[in-house]
PDB file of N, CA and C in Angstrom:
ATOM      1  N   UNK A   1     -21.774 -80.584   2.429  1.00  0.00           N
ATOM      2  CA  UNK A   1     -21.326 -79.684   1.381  1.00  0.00           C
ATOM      3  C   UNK A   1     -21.754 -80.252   0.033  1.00  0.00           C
ATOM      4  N   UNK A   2     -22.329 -79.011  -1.089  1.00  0.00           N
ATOM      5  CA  UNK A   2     -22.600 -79.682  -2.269  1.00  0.00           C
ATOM      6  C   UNK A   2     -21.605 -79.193  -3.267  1.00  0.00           C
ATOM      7  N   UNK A   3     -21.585 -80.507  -4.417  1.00  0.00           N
ATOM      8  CA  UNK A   3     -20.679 -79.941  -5.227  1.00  0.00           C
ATOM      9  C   UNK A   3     -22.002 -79.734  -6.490  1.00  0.00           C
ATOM     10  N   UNK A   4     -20.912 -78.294  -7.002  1.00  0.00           N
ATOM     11  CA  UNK A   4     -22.130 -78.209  -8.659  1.00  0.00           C
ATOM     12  C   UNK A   4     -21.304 -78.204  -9.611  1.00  0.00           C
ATOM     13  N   UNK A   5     -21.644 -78.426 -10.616  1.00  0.00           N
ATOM     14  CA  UNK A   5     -21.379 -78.322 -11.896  1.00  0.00           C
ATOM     15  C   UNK A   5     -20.488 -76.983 -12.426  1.00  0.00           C
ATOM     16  N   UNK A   6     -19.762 -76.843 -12.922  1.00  0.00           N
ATOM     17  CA  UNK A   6     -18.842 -75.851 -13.309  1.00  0.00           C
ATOM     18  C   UNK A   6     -20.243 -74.489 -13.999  1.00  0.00           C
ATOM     19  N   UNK A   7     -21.205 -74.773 -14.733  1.00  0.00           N
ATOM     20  CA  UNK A   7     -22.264 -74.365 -15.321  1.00  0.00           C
ATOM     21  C   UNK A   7     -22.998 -73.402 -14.270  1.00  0.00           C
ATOM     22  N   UNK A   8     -23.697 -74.369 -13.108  1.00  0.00           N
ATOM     23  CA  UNK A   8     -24.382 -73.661 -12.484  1.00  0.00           C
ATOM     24  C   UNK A   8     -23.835 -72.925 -11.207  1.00  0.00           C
ATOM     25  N   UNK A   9     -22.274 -73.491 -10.945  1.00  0.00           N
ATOM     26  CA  UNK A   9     -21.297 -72.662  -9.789  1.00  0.00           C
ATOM     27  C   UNK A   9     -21.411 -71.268 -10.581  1.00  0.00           C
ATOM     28  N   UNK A  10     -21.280 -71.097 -11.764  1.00  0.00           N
ATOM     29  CA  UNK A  10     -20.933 -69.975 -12.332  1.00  0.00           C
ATOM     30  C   UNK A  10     -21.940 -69.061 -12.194  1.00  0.00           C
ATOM     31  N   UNK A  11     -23.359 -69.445 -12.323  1.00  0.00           N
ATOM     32  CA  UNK A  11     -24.753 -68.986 -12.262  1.00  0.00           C
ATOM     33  C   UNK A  11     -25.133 -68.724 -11.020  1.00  0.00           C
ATOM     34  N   UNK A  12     -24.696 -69.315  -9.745  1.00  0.00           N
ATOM     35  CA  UNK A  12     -24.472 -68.941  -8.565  1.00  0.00           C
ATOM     36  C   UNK A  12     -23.743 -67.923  -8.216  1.00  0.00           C
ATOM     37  N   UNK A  13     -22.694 -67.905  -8.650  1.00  0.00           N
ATOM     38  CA  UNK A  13     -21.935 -66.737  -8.167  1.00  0.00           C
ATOM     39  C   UNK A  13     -21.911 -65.214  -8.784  1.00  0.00           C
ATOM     40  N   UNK A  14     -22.680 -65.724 -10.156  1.00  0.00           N
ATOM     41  CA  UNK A  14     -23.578 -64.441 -10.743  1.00  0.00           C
ATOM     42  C   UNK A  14     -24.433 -64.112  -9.934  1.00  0.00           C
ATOM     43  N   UNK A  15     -25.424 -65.016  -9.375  1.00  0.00           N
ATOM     44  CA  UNK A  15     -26.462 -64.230  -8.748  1.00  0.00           C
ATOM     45  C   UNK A  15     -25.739 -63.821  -7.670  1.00  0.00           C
ATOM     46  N   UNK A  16     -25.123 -63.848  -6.954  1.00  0.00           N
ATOM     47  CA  UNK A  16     -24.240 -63.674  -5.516  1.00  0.00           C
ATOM     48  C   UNK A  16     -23.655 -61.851  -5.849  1.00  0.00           C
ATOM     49  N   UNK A  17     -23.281 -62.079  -6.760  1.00  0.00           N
ATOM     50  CA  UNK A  17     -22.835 -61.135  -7.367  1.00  0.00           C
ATOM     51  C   UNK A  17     -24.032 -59.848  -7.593  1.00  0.00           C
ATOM     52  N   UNK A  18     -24.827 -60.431  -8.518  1.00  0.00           N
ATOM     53  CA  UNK A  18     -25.898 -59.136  -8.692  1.00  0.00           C
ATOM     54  C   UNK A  18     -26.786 -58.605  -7.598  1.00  0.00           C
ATOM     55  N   UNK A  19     -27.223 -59.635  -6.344  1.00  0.00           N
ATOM     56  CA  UNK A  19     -27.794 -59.291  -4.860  1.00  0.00           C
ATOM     57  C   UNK A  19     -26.618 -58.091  -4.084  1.00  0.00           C
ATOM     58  N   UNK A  20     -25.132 -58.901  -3.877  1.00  0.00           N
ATOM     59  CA  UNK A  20     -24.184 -57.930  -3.347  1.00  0.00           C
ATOM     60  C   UNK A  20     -23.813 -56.376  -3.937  1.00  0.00           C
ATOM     61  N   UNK A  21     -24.299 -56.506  -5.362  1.00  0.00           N
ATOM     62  CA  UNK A  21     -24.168 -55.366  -6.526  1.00  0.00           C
ATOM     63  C   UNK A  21     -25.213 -54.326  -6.130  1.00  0.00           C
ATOM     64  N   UNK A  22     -26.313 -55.237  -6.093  1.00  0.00           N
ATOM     65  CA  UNK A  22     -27.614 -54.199  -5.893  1.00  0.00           C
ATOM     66  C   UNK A  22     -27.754 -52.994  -5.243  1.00  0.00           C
ATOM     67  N   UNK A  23     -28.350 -51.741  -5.246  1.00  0.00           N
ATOM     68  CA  UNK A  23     -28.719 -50.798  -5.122  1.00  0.00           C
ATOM     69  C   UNK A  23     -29.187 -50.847  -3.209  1.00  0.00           C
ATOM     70  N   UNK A  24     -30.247 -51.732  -3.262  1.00  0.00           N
ATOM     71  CA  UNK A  24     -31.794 -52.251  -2.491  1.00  0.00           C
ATOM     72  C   UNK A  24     -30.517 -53.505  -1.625  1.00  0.00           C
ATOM     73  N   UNK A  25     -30.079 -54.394  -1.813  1.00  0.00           N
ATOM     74  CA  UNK A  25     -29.303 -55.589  -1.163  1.00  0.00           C
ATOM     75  C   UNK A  25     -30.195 -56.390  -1.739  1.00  0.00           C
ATOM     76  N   UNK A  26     -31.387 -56.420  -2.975  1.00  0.00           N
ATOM     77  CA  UNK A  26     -31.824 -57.879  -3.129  1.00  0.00           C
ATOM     78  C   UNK A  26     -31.721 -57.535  -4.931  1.00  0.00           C
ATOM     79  N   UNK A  27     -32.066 -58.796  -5.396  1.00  0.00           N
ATOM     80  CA  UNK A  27     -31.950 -58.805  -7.167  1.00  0.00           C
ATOM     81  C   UNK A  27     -33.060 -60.304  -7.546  1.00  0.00           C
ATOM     82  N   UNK A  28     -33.289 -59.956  -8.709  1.00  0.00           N
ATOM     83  CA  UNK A  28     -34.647 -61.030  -9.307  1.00  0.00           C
ATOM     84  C   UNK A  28     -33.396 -62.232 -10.194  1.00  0.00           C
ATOM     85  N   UNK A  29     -33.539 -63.454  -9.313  1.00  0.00           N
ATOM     86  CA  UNK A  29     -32.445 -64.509  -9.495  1.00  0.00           C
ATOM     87  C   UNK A  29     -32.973 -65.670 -10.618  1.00  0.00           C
ATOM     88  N   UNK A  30     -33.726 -65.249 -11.190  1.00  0.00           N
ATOM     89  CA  UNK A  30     -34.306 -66.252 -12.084  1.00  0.00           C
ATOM     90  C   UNK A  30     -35.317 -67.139 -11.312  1.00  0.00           C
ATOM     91  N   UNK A  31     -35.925 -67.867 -12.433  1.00  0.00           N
ATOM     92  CA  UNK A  31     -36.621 -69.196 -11.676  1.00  0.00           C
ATOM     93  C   UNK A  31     -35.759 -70.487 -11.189  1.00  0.00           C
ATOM     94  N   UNK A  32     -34.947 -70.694 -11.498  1.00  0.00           N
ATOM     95  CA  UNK A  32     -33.926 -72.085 -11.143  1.00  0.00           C
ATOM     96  C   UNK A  32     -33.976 -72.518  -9.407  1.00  0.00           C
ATOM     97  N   UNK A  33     -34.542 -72.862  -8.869  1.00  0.00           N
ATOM     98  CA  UNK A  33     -34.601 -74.087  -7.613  1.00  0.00           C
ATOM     99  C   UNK A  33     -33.454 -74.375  -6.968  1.00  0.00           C
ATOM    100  N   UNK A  34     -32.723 -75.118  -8.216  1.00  0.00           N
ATOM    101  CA  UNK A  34     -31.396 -75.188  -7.500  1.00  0.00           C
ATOM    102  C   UNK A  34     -30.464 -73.628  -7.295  1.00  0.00           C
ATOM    103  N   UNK A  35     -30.204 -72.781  -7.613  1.00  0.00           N
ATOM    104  CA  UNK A  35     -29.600 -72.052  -7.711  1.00  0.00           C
ATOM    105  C   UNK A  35     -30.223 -70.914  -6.434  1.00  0.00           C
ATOM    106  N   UNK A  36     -31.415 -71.037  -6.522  1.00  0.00           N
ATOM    107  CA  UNK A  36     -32.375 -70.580  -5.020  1.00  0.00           C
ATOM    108  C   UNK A  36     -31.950 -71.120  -3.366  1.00  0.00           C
ATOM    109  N   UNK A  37     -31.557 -72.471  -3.726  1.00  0.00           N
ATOM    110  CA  UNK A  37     -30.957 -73.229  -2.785  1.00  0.00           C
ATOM    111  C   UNK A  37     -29.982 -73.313  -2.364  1.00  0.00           C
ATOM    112  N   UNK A  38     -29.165 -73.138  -3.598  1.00  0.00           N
ATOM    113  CA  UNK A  38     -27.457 -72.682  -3.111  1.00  0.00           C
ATOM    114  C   UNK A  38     -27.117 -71.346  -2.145  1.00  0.00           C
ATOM    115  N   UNK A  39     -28.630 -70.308  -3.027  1.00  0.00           N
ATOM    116  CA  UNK A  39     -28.009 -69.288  -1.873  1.00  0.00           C
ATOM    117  C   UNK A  39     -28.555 -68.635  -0.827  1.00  0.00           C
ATOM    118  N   UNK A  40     -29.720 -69.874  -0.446  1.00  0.00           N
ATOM    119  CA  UNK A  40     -29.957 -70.059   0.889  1.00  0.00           C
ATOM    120  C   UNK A  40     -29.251 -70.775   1.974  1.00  0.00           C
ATOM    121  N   UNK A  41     -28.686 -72.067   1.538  1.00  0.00           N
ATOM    122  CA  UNK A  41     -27.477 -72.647   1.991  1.00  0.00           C
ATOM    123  C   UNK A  41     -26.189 -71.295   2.368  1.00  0.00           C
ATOM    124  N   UNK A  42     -25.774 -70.428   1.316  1.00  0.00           N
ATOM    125  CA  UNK A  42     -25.052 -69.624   1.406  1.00  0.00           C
ATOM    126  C   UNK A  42     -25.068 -68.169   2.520  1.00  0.00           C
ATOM    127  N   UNK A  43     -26.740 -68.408   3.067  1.00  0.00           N
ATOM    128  CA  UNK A  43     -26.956 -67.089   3.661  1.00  0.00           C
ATOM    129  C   UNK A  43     -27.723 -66.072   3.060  1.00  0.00           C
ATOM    130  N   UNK A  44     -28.313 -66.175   2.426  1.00  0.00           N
ATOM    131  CA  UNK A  44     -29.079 -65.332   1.652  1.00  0.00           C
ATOM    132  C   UNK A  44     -30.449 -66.014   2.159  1.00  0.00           C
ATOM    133  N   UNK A  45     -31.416 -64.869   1.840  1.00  0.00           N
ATOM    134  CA  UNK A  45     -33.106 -64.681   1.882  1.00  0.00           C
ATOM    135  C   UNK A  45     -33.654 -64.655   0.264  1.00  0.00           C
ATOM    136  N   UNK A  46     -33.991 -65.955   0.553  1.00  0.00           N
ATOM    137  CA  UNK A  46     -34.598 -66.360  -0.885  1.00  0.00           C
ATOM    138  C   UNK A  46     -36.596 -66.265  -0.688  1.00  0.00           C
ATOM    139  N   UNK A  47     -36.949 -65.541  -1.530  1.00  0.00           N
ATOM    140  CA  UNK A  47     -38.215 -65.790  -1.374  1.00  0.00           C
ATOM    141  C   UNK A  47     -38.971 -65.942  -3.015  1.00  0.00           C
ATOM    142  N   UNK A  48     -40.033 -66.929  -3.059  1.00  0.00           N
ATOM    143  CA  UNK A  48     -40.757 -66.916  -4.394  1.00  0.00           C
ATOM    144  C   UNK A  48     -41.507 -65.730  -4.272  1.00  0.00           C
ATOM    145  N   UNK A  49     -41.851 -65.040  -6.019  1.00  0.00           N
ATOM    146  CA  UNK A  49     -42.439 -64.039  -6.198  1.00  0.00           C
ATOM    147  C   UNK A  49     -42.759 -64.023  -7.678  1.00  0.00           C
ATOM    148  N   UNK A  50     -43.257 -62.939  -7.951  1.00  0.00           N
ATOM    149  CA  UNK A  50     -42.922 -62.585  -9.402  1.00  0.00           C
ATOM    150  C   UNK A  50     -42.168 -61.360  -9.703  1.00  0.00           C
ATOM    151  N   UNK A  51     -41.942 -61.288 -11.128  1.00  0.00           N
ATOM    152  CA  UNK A  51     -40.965 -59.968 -11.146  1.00  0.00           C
ATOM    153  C   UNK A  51     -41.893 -59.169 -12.149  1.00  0.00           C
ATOM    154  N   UNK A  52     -41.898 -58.069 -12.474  1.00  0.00           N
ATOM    155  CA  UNK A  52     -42.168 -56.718 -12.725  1.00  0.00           C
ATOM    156  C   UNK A  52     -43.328 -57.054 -14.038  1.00  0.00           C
ATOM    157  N   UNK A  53     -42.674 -58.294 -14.682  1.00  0.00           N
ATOM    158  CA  UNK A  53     -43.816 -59.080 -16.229  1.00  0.00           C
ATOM    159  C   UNK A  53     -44.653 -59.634 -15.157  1.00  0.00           C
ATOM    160  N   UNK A  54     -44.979 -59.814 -14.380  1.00  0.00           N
ATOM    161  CA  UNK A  54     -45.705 -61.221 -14.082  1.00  0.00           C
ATOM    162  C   UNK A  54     -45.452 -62.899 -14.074  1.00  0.00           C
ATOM    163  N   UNK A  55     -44.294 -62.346 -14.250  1.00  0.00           N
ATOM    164  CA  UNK A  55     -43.416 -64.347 -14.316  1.00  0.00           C
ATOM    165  C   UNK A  55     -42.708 -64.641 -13.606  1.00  0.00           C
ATOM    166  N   UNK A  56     -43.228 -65.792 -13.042  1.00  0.00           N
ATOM    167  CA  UNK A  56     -42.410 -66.642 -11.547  1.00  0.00           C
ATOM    168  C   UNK A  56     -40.977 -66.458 -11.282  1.00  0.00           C
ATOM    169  N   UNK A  57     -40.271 -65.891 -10.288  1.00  0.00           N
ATOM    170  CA  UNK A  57     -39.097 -65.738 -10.392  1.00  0.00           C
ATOM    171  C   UNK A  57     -38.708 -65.884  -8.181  1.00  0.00           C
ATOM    172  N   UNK A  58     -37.535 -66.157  -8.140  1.00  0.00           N
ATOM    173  CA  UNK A  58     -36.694 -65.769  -6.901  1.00  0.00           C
ATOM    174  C   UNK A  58     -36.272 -64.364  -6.445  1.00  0.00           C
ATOM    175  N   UNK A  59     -36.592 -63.724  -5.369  1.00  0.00           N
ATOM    176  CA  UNK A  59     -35.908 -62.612  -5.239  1.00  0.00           C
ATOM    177  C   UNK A  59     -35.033 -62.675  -4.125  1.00  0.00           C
ATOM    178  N   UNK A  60     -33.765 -62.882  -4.492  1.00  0.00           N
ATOM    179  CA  UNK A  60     -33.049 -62.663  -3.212  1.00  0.00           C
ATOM    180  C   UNK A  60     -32.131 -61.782  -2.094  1.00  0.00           C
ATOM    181  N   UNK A  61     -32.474 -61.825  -0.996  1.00  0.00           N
ATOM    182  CA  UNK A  61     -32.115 -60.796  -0.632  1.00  0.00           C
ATOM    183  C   UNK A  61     -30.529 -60.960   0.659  1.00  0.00           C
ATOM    184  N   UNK A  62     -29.955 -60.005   0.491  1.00  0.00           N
ATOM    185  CA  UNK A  62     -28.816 -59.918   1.893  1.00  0.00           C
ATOM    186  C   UNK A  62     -29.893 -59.896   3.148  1.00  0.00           C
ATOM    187  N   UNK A  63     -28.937 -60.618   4.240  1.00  0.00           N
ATOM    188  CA  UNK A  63     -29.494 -61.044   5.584  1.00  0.00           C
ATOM    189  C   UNK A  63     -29.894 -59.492   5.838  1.00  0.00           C
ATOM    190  N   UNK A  64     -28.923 -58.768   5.946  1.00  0.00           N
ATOM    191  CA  UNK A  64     -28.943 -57.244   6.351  1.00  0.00           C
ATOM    192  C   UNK A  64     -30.281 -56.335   5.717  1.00  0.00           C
ATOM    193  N   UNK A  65     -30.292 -56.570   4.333  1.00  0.00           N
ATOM    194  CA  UNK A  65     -31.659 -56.203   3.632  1.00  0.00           C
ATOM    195  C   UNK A  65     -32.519 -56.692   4.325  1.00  0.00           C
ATOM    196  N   UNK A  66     -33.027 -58.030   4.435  1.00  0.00           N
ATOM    197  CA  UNK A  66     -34.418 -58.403   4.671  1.00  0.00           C
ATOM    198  C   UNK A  66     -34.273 -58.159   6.307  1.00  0.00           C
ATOM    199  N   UNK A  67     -33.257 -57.643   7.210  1.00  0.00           N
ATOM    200  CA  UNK A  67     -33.416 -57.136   8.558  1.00  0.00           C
ATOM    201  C   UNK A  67     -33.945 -55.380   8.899  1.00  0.00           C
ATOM    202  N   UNK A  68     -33.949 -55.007   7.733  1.00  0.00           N
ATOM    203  CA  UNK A  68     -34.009 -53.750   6.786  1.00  0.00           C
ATOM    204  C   UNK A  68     -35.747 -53.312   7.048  1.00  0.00           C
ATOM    205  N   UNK A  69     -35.895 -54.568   6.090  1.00  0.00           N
ATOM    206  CA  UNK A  69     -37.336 -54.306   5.287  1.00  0.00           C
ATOM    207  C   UNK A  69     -38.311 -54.831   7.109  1.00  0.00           C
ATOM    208  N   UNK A  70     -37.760 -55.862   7.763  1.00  0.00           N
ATOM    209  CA  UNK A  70     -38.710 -56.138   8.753  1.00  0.00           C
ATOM    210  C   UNK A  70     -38.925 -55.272   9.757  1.00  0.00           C
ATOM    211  N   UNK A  71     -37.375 -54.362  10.115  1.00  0.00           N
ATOM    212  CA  UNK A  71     -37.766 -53.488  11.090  1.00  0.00           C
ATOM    213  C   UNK A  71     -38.032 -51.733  11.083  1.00  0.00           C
ATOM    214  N   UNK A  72     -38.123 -51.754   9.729  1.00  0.00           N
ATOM    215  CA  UNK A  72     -38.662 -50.135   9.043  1.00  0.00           C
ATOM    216  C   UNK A  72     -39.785 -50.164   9.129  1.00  0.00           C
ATOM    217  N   UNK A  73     -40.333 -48.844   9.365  1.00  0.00           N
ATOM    218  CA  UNK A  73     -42.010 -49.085   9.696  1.00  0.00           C
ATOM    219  C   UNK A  73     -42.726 -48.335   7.689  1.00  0.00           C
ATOM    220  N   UNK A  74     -41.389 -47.870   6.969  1.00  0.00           N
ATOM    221  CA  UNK A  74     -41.959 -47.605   6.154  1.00  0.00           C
ATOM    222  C   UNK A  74     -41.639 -48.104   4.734  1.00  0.00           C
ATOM    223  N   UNK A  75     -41.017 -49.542   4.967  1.00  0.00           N
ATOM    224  CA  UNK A  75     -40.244 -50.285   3.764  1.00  0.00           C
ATOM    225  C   UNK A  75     -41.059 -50.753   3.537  1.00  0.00           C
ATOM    226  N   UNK A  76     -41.430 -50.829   1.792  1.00  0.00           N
ATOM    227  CA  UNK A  76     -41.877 -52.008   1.411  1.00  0.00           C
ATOM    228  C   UNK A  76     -41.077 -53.279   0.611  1.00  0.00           C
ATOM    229  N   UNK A  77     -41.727 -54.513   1.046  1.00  0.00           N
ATOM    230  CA  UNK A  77     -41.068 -55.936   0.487  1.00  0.00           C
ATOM    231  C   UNK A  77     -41.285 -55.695  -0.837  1.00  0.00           C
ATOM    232  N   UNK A  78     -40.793 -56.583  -1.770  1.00  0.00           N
ATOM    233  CA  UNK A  78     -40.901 -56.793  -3.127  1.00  0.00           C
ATOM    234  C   UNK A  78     -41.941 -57.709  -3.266  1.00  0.00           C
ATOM    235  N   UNK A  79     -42.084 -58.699  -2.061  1.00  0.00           N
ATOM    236  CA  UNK A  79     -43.451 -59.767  -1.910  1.00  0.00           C
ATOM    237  C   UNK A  79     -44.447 -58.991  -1.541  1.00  0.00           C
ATOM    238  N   UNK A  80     -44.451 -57.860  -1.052  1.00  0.00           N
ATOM    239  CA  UNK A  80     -45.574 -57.399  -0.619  1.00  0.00           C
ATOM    240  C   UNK A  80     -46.331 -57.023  -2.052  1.00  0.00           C
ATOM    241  N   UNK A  81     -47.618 -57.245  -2.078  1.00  0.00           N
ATOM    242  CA  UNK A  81     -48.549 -56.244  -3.464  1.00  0.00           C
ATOM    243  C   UNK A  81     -48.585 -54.963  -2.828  1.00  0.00           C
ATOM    244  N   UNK A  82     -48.284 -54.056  -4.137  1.00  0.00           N
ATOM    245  CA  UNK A  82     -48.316 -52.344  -3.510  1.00  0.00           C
ATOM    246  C   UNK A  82     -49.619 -52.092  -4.147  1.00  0.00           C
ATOM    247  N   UNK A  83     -50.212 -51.466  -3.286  1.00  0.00           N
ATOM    248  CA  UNK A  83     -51.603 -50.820  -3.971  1.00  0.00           C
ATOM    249  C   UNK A  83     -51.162 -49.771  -5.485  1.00  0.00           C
ATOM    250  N   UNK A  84     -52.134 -50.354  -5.838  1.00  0.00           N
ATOM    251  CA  UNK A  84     -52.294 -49.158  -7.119  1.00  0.00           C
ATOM    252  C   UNK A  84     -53.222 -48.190  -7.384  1.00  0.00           C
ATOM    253  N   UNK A  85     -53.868 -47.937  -5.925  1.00  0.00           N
ATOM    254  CA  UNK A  85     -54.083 -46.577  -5.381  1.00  0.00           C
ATOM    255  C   UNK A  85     -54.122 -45.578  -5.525  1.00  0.00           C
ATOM    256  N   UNK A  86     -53.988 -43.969  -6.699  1.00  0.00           N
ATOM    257  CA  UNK A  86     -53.141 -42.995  -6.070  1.00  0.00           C
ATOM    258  C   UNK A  86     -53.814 -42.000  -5.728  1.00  0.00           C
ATOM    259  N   UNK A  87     -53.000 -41.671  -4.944  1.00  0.00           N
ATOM    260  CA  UNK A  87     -53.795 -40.616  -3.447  1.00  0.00           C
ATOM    261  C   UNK A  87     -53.436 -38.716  -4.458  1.00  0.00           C
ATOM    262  N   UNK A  88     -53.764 -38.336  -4.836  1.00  0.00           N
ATOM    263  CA  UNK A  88     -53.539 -36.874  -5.166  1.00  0.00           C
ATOM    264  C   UNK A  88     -54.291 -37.132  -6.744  1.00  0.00           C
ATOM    265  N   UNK A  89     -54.150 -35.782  -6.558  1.00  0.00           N
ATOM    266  CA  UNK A  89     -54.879 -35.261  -8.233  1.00  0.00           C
ATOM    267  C   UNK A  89     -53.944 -36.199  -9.396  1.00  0.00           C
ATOM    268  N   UNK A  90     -54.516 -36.399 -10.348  1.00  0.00           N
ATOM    269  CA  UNK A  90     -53.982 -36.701 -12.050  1.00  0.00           C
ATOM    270  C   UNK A  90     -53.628 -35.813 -12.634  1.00  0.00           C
ATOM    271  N   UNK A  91     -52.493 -35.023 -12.857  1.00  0.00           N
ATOM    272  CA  UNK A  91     -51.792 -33.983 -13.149  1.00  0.00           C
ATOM    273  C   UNK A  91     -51.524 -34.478 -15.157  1.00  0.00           C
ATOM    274  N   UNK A  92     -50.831 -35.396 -15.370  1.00  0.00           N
ATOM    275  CA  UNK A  92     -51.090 -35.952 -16.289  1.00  0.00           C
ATOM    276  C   UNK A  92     -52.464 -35.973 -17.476  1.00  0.00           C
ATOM    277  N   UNK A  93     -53.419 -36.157 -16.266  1.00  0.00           N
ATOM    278  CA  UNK A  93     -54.865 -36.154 -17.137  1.00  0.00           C
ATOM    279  C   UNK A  93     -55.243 -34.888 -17.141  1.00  0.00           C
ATOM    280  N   UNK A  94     -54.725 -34.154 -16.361  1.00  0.00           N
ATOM    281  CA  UNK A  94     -55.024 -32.092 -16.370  1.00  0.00           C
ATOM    282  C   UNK A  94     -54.429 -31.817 -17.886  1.00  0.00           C
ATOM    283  N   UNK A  95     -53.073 -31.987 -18.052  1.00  0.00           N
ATOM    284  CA  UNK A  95     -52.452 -31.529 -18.861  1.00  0.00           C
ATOM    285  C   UNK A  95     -53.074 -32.359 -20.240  1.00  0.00           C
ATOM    286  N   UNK A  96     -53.220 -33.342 -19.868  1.00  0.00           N
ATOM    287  CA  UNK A  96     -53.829 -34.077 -21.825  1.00  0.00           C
ATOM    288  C   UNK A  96     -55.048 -33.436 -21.760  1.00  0.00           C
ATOM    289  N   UNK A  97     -55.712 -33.003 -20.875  1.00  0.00           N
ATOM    290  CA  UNK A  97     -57.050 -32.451 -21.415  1.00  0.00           C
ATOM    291  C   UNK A  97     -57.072 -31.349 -21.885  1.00  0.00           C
ATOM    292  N   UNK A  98     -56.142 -30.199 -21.610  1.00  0.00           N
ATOM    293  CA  UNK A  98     -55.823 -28.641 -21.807  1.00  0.00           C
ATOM    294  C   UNK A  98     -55.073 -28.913 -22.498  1.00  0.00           C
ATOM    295  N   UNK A  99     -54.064 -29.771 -23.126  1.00  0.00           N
ATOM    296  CA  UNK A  99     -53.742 -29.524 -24.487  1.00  0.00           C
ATOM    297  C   UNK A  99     -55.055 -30.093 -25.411  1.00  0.00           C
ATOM    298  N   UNK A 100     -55.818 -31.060 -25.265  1.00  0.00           N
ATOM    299  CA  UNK A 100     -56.866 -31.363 -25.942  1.00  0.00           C
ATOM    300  C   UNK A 100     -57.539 -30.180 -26.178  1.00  0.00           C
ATOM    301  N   UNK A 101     -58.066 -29.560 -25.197  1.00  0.00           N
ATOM    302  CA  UNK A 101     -59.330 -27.904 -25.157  1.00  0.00           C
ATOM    303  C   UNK A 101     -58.391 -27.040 -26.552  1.00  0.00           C
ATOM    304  N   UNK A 102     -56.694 -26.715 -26.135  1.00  0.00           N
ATOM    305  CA  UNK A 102     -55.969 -25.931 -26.783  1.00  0.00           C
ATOM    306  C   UNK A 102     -56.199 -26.700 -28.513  1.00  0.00           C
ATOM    307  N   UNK A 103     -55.932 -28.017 -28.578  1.00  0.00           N
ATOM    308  CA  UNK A 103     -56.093 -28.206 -29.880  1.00  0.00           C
ATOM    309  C   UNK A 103     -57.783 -28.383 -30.468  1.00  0.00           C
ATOM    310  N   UNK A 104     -59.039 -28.251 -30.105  1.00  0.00           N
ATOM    311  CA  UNK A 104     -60.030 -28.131 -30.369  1.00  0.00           C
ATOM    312  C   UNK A 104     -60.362 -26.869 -31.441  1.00  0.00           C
ATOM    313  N   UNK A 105     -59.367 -25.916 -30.849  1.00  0.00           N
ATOM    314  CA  UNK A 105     -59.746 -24.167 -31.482  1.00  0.00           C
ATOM    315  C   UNK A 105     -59.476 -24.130 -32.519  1.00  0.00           C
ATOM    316  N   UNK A 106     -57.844 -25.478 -32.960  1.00  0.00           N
ATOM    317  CA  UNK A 106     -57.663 -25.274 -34.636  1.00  0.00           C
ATOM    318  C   UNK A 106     -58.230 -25.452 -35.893  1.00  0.00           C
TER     319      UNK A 106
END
C-alpha cells in the first residue's frame, strides 16, 4: 500500500472522479506519472496519448469502458488515430462558393 501526500491524494481522487463522471467512462488525466499509477494500482486503464492540442497526456479509462471499446466492432479508442478522411460531398464548400457566385453580382 502507498501513502501520498495530502496534495496529490486530492489530485487522485479528482481524476477518479472525472473518469467515473464521464460521459464515454474515460477522461484526459493530465501528464503526472504518479497520479497515472495510482489509478492503475486502483483499477483503472491508464494509457499514454495525446489530447485534442497535441500534448502528452494520460487517458484513463473504467475497466468496463476499455471492455467496451475492445469488444465493439464499431468503437473507436482515443489511442487509436482517426482518419481525416471524409467520405461524402463538402456541403460547406457548396455553400461558401454560392454565396461567393451570389456576392460577385454586387
Amino acid at each position: 500500500m502507498k501513502i501520498y501526500s495530502p496534495d496529490l491524494t486530492a489530485k487522485i481522487l479528482d481524476a477518479m472522479q472525472s473518469i467515473e463522471l464521464s460521459n464515454n467512462g474515460y477522461a484526459d488525466i493530465g501528464n503526472n506519472a504518479a497520479i497515472a499509477d495510482a489509478l492503475r494500482d486502483a483499477g483503472f486503464v491508464v494509457n499514454a496519448s495525446t489530447n485534442l492540442h497535441g500534448n502528452a497526456t494520460f487517458i484513463a479509462y473504467t475497466k468496463r469502458a476499455q471492455k467496451c471499446l475492445q469488444s465493439e466492432p464499431f468503437a473507436v479508442s482515443r489511442s487509436t488515430p482517426i482518419p481525416l478522411r471524409v467520405d461524402g460531398p463538402d456541403y460547406e464548400g457548396m455553400i461558401l462558393r454560392r454565396q461567393e457566385r451570389v456576392m460577385m453580382d454586387y
